[in-house]
N, C-alpha and C. Protein backbone atom coordinates (compact mmCIF):
# COMPACT_ATOMS: atom_id res chain seq x y z
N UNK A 1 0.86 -1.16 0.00
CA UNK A 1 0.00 0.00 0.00
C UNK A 1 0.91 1.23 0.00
N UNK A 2 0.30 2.08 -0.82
CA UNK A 2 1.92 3.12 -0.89
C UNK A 2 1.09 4.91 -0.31
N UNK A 3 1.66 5.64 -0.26
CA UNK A 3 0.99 6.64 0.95
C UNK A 3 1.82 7.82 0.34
N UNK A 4 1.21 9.11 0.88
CA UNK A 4 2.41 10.28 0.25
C UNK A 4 2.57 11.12 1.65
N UNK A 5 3.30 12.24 1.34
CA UNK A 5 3.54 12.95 2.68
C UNK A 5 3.17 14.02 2.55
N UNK A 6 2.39 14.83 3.73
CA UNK A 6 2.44 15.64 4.10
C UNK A 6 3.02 16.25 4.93
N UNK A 7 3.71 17.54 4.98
CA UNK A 7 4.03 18.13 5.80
C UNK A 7 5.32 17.48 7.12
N UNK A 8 5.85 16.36 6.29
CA UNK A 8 6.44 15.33 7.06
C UNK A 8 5.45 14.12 7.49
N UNK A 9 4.65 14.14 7.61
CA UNK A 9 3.86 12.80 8.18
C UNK A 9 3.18 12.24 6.29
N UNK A 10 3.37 10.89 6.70
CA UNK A 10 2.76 10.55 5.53
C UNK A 10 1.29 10.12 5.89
N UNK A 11 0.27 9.41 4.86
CA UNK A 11 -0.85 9.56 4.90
C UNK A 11 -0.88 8.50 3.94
N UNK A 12 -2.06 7.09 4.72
CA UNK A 12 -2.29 6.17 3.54
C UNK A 12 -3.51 6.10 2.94
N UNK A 13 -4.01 6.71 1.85
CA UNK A 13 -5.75 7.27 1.66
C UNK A 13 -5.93 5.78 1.43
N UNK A 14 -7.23 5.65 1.76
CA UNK A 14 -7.80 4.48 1.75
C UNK A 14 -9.46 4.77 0.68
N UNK A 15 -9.68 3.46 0.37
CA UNK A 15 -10.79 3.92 -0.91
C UNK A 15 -12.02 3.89 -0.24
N UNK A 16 -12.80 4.59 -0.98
CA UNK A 16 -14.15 4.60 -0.48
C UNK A 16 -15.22 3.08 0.03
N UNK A 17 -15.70 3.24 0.78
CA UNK A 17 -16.47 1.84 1.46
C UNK A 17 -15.32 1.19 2.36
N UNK A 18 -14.67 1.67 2.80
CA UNK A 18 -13.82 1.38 3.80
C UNK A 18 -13.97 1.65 5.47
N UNK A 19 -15.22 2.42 5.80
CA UNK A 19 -15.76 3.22 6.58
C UNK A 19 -14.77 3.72 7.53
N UNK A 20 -14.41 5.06 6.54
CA UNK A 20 -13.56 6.31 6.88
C UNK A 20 -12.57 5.86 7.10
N UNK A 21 -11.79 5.05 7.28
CA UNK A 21 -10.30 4.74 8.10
C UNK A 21 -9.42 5.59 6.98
N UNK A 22 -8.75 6.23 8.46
CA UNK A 22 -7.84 7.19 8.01
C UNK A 22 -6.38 6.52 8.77
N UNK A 23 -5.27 6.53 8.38
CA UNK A 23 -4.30 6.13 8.71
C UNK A 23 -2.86 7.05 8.76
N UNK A 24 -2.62 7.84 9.69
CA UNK A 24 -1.14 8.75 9.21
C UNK A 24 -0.37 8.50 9.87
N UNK A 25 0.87 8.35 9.45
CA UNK A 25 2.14 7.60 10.19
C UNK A 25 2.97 8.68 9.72
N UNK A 26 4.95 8.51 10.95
CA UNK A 26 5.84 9.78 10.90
C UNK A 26 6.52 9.35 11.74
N UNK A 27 7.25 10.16 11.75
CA UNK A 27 9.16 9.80 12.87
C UNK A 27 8.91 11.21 13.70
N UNK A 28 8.92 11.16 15.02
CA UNK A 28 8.36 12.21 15.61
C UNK A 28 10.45 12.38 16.46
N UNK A 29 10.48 14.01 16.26
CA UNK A 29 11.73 14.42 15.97
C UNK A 29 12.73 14.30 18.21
N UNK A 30 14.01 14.44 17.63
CA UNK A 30 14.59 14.23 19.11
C UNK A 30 14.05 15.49 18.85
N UNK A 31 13.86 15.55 21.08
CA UNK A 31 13.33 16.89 21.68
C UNK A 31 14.84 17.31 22.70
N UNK A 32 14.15 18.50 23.14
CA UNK A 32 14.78 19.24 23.89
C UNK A 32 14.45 18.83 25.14
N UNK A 33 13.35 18.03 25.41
CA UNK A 33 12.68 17.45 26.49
C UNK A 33 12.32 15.93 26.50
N UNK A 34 12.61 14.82 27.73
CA UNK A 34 11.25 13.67 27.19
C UNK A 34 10.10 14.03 26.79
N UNK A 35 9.43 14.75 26.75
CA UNK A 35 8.00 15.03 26.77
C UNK A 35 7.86 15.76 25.22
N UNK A 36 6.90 15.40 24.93
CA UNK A 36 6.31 16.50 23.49
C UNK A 36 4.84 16.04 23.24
N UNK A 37 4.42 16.52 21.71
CA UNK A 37 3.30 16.71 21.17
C UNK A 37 3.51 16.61 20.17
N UNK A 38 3.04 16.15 19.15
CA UNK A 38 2.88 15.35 17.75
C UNK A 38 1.15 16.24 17.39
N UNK A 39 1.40 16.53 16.14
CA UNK A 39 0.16 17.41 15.95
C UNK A 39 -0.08 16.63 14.63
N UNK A 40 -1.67 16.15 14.03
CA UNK A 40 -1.85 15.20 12.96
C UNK A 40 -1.79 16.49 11.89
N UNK A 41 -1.53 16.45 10.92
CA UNK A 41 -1.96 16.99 9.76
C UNK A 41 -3.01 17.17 9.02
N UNK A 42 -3.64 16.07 9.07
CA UNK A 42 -5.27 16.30 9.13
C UNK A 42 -6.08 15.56 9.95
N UNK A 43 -6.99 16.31 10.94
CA UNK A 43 -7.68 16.09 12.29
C UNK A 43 -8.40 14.14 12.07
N UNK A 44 -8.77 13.70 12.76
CA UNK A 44 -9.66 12.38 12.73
C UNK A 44 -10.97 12.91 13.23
N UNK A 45 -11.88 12.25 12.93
CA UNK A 45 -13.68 12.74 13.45
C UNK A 45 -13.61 12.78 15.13
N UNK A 46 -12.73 11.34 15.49
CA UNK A 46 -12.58 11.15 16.97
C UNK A 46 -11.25 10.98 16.98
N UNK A 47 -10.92 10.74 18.62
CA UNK A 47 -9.08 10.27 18.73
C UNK A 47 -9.28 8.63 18.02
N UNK A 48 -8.17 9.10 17.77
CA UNK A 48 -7.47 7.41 17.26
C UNK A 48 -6.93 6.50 17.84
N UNK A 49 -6.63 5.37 17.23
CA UNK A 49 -5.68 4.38 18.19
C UNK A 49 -3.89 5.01 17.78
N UNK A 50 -3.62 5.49 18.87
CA UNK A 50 -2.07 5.49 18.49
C UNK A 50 -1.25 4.83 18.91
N UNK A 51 0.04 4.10 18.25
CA UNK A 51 1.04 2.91 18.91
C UNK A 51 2.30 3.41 17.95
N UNK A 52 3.32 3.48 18.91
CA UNK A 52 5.00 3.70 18.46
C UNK A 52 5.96 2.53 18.54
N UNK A 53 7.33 3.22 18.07
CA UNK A 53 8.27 1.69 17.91
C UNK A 53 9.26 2.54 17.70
N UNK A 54 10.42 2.18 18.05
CA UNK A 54 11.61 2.77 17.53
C UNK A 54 12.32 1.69 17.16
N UNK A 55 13.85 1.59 16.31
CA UNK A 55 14.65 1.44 16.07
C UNK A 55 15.65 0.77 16.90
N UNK A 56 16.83 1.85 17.87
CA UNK A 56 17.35 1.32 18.89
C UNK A 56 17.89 2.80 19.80
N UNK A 57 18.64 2.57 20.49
CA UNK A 57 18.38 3.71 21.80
C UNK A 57 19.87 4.76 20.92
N UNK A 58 19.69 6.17 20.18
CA UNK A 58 20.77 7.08 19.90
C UNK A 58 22.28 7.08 20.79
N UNK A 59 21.98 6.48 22.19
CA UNK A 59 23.14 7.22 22.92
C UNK A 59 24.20 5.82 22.77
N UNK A 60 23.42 4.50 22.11
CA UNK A 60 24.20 3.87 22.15
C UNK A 60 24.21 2.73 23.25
N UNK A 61 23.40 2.93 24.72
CA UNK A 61 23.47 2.46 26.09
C UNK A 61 22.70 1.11 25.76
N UNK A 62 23.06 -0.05 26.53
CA UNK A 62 21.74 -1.58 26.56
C UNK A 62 20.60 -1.07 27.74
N UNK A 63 19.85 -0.43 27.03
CA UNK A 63 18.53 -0.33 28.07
C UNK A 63 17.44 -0.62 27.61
N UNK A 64 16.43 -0.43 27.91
CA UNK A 64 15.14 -0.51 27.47
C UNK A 64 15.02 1.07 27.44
N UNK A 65 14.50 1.54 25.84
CA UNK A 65 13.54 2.45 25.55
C UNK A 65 11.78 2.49 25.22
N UNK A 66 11.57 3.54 25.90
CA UNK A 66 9.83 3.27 25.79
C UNK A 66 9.74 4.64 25.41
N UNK A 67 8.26 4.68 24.68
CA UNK A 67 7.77 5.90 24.68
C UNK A 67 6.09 5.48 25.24
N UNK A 68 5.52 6.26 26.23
CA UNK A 68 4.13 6.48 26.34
C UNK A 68 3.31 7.57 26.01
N UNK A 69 2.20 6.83 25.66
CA UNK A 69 1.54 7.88 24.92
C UNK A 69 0.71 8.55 26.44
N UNK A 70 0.55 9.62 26.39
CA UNK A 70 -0.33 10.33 27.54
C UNK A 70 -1.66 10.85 27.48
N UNK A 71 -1.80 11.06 25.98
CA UNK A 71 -2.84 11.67 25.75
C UNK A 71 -3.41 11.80 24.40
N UNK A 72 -4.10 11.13 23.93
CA UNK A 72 -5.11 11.39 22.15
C UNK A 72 -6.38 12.03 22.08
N UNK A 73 -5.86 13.11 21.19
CA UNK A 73 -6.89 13.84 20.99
C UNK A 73 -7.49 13.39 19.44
N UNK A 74 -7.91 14.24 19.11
CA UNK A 74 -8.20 14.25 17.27
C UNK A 74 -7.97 15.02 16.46
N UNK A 75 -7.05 15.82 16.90
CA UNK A 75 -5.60 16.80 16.31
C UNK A 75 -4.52 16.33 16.65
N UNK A 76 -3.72 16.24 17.84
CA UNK A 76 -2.56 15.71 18.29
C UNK A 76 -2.74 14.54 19.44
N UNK A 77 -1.27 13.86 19.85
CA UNK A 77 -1.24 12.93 21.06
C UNK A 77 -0.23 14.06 21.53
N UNK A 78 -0.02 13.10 22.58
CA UNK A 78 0.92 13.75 23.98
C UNK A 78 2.01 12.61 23.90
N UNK A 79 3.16 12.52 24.39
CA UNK A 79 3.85 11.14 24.86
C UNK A 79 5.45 11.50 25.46
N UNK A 80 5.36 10.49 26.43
CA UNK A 80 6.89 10.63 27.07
C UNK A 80 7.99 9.46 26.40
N UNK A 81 8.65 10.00 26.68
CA UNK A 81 10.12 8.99 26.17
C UNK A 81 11.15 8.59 27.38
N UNK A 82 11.23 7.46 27.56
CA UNK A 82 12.04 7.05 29.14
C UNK A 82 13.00 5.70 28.39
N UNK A 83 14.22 5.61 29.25
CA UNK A 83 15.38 4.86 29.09
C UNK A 83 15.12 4.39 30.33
N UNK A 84 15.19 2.77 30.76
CA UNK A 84 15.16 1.70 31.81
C UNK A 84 16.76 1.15 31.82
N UNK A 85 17.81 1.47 32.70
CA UNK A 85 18.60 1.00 31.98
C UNK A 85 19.02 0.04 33.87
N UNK A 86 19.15 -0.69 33.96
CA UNK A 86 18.97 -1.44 35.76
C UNK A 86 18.17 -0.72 36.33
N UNK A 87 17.26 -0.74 36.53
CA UNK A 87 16.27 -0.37 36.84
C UNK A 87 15.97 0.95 37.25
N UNK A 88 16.58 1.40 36.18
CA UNK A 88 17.13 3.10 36.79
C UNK A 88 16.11 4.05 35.52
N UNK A 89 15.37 4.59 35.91
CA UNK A 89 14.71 5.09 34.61
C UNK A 89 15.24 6.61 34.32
N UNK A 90 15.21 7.17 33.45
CA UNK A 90 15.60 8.68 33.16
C UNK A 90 14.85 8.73 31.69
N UNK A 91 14.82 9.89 31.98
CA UNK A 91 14.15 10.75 30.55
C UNK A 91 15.02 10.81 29.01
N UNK A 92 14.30 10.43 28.04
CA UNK A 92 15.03 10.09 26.53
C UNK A 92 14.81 10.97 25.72
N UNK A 93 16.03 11.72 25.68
CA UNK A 93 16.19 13.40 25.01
C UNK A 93 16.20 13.28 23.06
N UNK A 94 17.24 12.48 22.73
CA UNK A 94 18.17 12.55 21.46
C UNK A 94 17.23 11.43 20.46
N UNK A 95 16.20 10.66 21.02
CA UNK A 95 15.56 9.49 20.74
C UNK A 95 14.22 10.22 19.72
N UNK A 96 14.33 9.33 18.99
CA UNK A 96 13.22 9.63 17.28
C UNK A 96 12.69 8.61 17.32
N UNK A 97 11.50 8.64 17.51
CA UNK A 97 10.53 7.27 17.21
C UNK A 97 9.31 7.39 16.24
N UNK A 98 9.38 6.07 15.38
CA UNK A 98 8.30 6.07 14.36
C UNK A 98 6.59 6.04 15.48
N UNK A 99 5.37 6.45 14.63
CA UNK A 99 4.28 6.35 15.29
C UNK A 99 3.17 6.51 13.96
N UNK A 100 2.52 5.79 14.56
CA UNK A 100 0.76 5.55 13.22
C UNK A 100 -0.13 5.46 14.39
N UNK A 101 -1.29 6.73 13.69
CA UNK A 101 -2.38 6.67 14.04
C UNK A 101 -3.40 6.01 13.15
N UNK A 102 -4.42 5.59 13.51
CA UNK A 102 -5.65 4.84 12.99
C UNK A 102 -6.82 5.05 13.21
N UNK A 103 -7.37 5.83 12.39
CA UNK A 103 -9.12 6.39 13.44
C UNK A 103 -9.55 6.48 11.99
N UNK A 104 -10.89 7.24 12.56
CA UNK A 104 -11.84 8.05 11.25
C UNK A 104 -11.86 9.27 11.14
């Protein structure tokens, strides 16, 4: 299935009788903070299902990286980024993670 981009986020149009599913996926950028906001490019009727994944951890370290989502709206999510590394958690600054939403 092939998709184009907007504005950096791509977008997979889906055909009619599909009932509405809208799908936009993107690499949401390292912050200055764990914490940010991801804004959709074009709104959903309601929030969506959103789920992320990354790659592997920028700094290089064997930990566990996570990102949680905090909050879906039907313009943007919310989400934190945390490094588990012995059971030591801290905030994940330099870290880019892919993310797709799925709604109507």
């Amino acid at each position: 299935m092939s998709g184009y981009n907007v504005q950096g986020q791509n977008i997979i149009p889906m055909t009619p009788g599909q009932n509405g599913v809208k799908i936009l996926y993107g690499v949401a950028p390292a912050t200055q903070t764990n914490t940010g906001t991801v804004t959709f490019s074009q709104p959903f009727v309601s929030p969506p299902i959103v789920t992320t994944g990354m790659t592997q951890s920028a700094t290089g370290f064997q930990c566990l990286y996570t990102v949680g989502i905090t909050s879906v709206t039907n313009t943007e999510f919310s989400y934190s980024k945390w490094y588990n590394n012995n059971n030591q958690n801290s905030g994940a600054i330099s870290e880019v993670f892919n993310w797709i939403a799925i709604g109507n």
